[in-house]
N, C-alpha and C. Protein backbone atom coordinates (compact mmCIF):
# COMPACT_ATOMS: atom_id res chain seq x y z
N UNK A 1 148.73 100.12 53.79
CA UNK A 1 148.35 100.48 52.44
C UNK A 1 147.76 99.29 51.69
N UNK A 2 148.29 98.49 51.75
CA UNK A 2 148.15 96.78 51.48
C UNK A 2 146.07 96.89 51.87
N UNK A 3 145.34 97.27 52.89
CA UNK A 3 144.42 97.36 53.21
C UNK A 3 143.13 98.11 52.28
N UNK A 4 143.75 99.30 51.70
CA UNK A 4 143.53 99.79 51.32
C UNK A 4 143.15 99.37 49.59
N UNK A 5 144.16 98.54 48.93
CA UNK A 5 144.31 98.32 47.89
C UNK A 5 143.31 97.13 47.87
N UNK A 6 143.25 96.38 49.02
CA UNK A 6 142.17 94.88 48.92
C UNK A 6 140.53 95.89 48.79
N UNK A 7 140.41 96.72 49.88
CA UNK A 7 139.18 97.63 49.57
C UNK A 7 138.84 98.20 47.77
N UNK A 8 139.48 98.52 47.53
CA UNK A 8 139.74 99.07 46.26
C UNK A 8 139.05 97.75 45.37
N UNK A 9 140.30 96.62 45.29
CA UNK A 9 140.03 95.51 44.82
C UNK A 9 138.39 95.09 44.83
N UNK A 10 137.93 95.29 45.99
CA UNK A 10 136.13 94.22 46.24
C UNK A 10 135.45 95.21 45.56
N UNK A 11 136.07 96.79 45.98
CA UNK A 11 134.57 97.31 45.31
C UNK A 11 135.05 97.46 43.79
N UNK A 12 135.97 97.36 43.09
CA UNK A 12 135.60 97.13 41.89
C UNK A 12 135.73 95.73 41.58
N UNK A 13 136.06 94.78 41.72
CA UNK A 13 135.51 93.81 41.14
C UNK A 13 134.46 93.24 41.73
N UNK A 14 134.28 93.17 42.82
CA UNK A 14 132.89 92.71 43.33
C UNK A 14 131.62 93.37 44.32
N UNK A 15 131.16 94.29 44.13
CA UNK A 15 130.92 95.47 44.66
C UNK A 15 129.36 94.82 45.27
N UNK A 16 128.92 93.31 45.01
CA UNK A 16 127.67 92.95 45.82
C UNK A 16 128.62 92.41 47.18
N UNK A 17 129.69 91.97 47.40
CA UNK A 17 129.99 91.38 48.32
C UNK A 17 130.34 92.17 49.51
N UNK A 18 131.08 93.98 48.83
CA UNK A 18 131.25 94.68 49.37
C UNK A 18 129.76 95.65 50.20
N UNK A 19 128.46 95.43 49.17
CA UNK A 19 127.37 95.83 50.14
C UNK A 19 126.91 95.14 50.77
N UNK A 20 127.13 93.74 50.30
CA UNK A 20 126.50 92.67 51.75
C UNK A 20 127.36 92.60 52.83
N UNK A 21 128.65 93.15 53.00
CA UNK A 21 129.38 93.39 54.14
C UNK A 21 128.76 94.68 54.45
N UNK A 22 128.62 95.57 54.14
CA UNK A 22 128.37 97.22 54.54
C UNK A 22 126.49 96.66 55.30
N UNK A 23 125.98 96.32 54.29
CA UNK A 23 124.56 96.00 54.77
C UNK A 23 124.50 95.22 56.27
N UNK A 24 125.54 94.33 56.64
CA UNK A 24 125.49 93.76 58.15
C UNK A 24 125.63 94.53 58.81
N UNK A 25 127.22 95.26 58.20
CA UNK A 25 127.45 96.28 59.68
C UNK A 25 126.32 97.32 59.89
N UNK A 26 125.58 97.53 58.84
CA UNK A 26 124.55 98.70 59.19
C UNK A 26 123.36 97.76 60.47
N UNK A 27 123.07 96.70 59.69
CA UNK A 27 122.02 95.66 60.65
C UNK A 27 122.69 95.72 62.43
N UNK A 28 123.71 95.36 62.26
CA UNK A 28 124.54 95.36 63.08
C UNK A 28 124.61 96.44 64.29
N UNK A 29 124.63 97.88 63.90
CA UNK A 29 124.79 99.19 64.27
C UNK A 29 122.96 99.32 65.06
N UNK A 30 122.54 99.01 64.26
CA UNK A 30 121.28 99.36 64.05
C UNK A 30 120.67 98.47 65.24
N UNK A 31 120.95 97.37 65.35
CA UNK A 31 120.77 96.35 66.43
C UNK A 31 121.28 97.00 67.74
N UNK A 32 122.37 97.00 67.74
CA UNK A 32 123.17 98.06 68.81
C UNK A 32 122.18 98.93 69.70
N UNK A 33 122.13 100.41 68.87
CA UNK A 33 121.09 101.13 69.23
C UNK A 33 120.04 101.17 69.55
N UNK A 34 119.23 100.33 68.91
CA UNK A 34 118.00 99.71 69.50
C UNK A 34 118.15 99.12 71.01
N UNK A 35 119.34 98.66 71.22
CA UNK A 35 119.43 97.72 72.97
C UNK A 35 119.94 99.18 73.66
N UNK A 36 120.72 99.98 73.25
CA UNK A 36 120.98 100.59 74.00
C UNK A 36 120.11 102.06 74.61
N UNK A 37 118.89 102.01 73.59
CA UNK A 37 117.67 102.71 73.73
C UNK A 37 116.57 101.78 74.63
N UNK A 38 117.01 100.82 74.69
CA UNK A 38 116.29 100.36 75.37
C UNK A 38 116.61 100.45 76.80
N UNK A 39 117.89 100.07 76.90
CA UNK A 39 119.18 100.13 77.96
C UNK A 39 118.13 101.99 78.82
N UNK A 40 118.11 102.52 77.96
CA UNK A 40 118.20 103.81 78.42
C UNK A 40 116.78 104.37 79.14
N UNK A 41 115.69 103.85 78.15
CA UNK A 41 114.48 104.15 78.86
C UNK A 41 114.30 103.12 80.04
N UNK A 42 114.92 101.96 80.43
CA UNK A 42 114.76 101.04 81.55
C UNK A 42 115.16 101.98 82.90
N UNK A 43 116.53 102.60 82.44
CA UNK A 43 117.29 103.37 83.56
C UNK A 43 116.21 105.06 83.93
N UNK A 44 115.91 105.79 82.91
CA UNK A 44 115.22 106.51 82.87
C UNK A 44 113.89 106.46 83.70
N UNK A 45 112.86 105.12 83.42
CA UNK A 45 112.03 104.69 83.98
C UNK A 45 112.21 104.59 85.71
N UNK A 46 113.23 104.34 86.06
CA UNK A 46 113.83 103.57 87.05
C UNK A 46 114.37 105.02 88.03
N UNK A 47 114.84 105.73 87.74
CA UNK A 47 115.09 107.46 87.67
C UNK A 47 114.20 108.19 88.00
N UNK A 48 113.57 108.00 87.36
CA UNK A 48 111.72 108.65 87.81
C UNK A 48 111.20 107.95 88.97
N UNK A 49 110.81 106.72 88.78
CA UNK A 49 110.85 106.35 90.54
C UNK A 49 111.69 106.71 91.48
N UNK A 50 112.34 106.41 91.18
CA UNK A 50 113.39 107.30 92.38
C UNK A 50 113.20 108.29 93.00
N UNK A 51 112.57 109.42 92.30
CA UNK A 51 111.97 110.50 92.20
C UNK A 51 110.95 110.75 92.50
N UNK A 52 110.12 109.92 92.75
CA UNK A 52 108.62 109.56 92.95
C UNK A 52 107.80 110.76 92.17
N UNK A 53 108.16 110.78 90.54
CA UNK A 53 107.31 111.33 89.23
C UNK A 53 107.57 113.06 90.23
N UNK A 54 108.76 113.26 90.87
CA UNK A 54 108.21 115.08 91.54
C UNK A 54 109.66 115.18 90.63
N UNK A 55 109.66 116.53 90.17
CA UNK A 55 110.59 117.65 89.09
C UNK A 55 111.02 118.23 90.48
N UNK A 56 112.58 117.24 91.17
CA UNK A 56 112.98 117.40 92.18
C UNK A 56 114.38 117.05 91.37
N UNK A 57 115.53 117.54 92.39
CA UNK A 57 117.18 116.98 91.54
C UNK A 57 117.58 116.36 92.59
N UNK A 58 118.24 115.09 92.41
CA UNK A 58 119.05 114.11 92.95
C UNK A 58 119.41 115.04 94.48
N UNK A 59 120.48 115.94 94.54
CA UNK A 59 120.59 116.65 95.65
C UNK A 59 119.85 116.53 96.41
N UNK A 60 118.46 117.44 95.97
CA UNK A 60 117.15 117.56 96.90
C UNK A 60 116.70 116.43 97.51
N UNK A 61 116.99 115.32 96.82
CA UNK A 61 116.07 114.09 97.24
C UNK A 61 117.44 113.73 98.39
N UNK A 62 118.05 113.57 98.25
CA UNK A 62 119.15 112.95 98.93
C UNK A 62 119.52 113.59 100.56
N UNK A 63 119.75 114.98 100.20
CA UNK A 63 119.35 116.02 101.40
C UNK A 63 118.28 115.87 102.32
N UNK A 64 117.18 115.69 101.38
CA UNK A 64 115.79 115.52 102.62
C UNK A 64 115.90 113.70 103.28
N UNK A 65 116.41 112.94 102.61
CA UNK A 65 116.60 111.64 103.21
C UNK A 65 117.51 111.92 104.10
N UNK A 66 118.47 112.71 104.33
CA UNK A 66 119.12 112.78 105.28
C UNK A 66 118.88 113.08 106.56
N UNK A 67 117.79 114.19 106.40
CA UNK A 67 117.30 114.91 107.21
C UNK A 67 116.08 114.13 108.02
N UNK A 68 115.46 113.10 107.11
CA UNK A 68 114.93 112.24 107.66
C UNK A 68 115.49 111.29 108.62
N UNK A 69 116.44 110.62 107.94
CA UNK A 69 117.07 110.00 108.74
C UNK A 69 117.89 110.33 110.17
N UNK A 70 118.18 111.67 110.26
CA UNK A 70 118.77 112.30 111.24
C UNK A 70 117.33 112.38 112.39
N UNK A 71 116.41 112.34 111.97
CA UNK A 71 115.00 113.03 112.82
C UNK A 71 114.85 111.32 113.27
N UNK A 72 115.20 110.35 112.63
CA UNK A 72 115.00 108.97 113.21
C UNK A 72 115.81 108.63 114.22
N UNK A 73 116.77 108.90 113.79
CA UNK A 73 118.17 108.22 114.60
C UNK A 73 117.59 109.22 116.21
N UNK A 74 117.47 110.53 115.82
CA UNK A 74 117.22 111.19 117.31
C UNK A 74 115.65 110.68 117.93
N UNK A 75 114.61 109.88 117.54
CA UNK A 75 113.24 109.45 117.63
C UNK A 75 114.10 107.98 118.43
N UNK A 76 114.91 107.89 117.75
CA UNK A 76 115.51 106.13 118.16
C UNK A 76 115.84 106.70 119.44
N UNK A 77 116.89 107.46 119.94
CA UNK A 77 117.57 107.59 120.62
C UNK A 77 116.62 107.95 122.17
N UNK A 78 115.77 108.76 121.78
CA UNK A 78 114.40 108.88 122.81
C UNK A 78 114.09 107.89 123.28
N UNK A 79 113.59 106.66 122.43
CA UNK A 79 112.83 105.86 122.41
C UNK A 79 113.30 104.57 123.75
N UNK A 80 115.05 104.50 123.14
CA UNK A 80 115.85 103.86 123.55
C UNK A 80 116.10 104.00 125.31
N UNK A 81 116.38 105.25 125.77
CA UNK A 81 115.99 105.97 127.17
C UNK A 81 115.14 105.59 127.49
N UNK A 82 114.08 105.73 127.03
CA UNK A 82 112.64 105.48 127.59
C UNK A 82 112.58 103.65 127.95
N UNK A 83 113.16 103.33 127.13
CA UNK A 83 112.72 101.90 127.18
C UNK A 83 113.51 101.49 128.70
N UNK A 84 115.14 102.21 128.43
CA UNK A 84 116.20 101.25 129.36
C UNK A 84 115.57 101.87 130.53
N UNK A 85 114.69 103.17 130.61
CA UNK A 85 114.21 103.49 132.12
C UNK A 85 112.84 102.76 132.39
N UNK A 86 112.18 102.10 131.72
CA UNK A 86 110.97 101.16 131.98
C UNK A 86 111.43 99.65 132.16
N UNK A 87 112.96 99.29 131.72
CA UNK A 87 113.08 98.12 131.63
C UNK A 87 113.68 98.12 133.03
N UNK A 88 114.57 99.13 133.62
CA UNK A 88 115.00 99.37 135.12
C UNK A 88 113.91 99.40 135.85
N UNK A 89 113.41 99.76 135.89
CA UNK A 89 111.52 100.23 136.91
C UNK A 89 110.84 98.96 136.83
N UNK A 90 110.96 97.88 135.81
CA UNK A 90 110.70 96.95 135.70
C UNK A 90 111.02 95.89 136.14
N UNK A 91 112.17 95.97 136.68
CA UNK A 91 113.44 95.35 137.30
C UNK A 91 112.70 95.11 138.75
N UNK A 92 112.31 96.51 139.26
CA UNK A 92 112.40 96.80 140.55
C UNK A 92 110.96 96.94 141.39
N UNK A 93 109.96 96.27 140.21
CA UNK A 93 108.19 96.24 140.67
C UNK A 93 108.18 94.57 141.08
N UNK A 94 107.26 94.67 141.57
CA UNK A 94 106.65 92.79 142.13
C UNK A 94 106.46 92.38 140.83
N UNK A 95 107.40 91.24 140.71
CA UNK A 95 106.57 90.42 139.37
C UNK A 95 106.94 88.84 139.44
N UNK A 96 107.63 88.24 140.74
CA UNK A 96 108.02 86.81 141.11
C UNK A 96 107.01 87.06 142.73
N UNK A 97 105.94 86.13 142.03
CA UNK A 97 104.93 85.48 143.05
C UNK A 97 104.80 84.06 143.42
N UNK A 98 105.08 83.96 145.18
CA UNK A 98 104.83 82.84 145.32
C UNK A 98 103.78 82.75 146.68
N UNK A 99 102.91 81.56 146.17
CA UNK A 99 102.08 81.30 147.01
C UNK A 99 101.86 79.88 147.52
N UNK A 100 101.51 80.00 149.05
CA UNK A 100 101.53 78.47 149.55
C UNK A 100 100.61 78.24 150.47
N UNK A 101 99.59 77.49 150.64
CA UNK A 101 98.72 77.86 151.20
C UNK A 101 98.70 76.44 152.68
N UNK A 102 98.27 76.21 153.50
CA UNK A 102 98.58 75.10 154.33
C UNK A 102 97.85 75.59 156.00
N UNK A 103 97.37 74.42 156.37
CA UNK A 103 97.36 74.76 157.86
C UNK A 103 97.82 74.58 158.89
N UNK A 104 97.40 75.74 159.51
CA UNK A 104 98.42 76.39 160.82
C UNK A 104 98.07 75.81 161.96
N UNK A 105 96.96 75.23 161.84
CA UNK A 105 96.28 74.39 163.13
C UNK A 105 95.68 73.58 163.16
N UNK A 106 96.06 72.47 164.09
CA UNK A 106 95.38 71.32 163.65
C UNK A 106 93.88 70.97 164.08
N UNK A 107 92.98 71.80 164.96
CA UNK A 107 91.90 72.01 164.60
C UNK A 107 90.95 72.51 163.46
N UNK A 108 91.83 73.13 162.25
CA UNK A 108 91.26 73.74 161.22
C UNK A 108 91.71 72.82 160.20
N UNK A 109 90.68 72.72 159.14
CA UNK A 109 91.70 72.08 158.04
C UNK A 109 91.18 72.99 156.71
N UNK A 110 91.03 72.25 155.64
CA UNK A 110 91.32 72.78 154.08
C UNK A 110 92.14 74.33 153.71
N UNK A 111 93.28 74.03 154.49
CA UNK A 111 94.34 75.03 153.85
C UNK A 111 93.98 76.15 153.68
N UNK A 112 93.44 76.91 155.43
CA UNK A 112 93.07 78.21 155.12
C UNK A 112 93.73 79.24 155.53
N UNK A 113 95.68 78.66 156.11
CA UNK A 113 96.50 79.58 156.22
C UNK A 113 96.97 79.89 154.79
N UNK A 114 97.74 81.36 154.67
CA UNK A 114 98.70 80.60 153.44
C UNK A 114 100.14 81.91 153.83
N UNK A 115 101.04 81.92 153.01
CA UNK A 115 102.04 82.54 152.97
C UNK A 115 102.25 83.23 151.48
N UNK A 116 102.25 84.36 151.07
CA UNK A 116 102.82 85.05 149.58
C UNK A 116 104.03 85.49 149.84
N UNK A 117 104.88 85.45 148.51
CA UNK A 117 105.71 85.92 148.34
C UNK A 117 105.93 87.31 147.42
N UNK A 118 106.15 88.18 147.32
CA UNK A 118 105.96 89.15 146.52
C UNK A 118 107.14 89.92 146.16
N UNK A 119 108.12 89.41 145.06
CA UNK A 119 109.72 89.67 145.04
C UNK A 119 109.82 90.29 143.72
N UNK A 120 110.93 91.54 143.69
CA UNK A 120 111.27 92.14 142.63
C UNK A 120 112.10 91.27 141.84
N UNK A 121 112.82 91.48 140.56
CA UNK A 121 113.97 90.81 140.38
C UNK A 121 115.75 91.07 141.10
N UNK A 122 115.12 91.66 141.30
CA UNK A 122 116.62 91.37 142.46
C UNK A 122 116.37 90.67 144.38
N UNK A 123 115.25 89.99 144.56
CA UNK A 123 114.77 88.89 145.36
C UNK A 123 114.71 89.95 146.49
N UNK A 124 114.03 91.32 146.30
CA UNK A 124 114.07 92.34 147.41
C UNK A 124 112.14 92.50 147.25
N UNK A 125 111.49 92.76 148.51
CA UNK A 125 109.67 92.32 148.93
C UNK A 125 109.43 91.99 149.68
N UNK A 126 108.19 91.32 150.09
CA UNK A 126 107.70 91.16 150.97
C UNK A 126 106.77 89.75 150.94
N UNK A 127 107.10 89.14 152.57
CA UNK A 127 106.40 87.84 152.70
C UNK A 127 105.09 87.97 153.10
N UNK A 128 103.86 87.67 153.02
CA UNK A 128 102.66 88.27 154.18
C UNK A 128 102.24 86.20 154.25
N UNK A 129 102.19 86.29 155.65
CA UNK A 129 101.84 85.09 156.16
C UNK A 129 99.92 85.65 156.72
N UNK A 130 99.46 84.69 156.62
CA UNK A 130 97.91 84.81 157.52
C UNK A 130 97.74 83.33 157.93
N UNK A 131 97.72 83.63 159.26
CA UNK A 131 97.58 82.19 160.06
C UNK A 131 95.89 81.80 160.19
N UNK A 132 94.94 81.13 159.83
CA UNK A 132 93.74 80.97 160.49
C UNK A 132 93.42 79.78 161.01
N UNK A 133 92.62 80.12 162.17
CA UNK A 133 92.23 78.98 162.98
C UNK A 133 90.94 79.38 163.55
N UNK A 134 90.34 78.73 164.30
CA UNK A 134 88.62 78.41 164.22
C UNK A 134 88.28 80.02 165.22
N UNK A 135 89.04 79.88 165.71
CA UNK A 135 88.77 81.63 166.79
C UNK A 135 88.81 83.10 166.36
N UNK A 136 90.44 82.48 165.98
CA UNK A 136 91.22 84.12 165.40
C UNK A 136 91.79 83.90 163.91
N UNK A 137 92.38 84.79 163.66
CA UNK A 137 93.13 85.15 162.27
C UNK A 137 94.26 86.04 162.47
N UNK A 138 95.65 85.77 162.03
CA UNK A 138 96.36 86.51 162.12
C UNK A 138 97.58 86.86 160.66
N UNK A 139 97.75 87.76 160.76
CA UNK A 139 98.29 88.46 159.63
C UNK A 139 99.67 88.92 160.05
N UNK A 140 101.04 88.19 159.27
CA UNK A 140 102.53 88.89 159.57
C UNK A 140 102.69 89.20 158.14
N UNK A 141 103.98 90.34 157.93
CA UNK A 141 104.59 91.01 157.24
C UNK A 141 105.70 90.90 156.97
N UNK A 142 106.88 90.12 156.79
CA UNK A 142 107.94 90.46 156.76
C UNK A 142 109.12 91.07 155.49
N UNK A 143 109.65 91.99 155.69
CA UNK A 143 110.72 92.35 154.50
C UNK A 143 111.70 91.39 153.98
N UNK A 144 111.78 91.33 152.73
CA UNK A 144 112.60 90.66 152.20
C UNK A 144 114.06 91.49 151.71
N UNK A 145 115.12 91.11 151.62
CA UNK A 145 116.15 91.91 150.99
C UNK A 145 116.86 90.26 150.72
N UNK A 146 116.99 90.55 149.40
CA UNK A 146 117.90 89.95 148.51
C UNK A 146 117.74 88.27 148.93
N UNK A 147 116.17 88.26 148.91
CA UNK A 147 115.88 86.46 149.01
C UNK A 147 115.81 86.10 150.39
N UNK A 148 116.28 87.28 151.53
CA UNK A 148 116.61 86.54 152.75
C UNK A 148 115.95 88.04 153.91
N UNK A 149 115.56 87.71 155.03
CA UNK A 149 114.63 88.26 156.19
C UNK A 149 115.11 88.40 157.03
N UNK A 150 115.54 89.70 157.72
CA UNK A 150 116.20 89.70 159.18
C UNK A 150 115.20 88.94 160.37
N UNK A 151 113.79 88.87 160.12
CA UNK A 151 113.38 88.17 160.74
C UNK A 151 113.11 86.79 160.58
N UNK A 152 112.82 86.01 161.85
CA UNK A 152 112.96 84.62 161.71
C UNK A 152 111.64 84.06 160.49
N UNK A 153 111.72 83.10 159.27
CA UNK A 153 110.61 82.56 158.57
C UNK A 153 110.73 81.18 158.58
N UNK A 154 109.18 81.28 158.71
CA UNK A 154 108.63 79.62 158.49
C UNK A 154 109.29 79.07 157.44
N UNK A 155 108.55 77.88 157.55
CA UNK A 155 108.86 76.83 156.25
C UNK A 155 108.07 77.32 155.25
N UNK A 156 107.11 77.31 155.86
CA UNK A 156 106.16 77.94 155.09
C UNK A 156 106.43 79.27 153.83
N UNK A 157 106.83 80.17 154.58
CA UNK A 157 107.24 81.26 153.81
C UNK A 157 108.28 81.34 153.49
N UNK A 158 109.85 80.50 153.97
CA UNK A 158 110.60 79.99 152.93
C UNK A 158 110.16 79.48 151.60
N UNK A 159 109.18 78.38 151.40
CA UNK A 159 108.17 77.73 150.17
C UNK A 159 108.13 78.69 149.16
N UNK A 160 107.47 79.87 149.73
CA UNK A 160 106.31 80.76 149.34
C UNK A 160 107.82 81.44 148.28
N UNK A 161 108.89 81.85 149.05
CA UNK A 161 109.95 82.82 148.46
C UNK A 161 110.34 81.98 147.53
N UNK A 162 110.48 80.55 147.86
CA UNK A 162 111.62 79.56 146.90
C UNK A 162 110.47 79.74 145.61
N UNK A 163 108.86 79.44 145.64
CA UNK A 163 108.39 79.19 144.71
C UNK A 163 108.23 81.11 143.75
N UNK A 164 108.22 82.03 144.31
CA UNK A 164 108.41 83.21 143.91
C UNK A 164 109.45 83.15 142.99
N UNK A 165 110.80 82.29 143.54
CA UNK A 165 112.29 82.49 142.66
C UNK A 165 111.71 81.69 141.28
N UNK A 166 110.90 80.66 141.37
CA UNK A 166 110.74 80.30 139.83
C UNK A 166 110.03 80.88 139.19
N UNK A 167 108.91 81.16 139.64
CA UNK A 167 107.54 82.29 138.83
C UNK A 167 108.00 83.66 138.59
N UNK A 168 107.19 83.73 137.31
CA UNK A 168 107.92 85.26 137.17
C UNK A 168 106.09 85.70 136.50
N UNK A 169 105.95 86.58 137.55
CA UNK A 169 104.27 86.91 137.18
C UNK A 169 104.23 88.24 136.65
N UNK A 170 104.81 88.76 135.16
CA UNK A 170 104.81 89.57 134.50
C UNK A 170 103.66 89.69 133.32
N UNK A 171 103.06 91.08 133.40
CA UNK A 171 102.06 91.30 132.29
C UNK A 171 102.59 91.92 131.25
């Protein structure tokens, strides 16, 4: 009550002091609203993008992102197969080449035998040796499994495999 009676008090005896208090809080109020109109068209603005300017409701937009996203995740999941079955197949094509070239006879020279190596990544292919010399030419084949040849190999085409294990001749 005490509160009441000081109110009483300003506006009759001093009733400019009591509108220059009333006059802030109005400035005051008034300040307020202004930020919070501002506050409002920022969010509003911001709302509408969201929206991309279409007279669509939150739901709708949210629903079809879903649906998007579900059509990705299954595009991923394709994609993903496809890859791990090209990266297996990939595994298992010639792509460690080695070559060594040298001669086989000592009547012939400038290195016109040679030996290739032609190895998957798991060191499984094929060696092809070609021997030449001033008469004939000859051409061997041998299978590789896992770096190593049931048949007997040169030095030569040992070389050829060892230098295959470092090269990796991928396009």
């Amino acid at each position: 009550m005490e509160f009441v009676q000081q109110l009483n008090y300003i506006a009759t005896e001093s009733p400019a002091v009591l509108l220059l208090v009333l006059s802030g809080m109005v400035i005051f109020l008034f300040l307020i609203q202004i930020t919070s109109m501002l506050r409002t068209r920022k969010l509003l603005k911001r709302f509408r993008a969201l929206l991309n300017g279409e007279n669509t409701n939150l739901e709708e937009l949210l629903l079809s992102q879903i649906d998007q996203l579900e059509a990705l995740s299954k595009n991923y999941e394709e994609l993903k197969a496809k890859h791990d079955r090209l990266v297996k197949k990939e595994e298992q094509t010639v792509g460690n080449v080695g070559i060594v070239r040298f001669s086989a006879f000592a009547d012939t020279g400038s290195d016109q035998s040679f030996a290739i190596a032609l190895l998957d990544d798991f060191e499984n292919g094929v060696v092809i040796s070609g021997l030449h010399g001033r008469e004939e030419a000859r051409t061997y084949a041998k299978p590789i499994e896992k770096g190593q040849s049931r048949y007997l190999l040169t030095a030569e085409e040992k070389q050829a495999i060892d230098e295959a294990r470092k090269k990796k001749f991928r396009i």
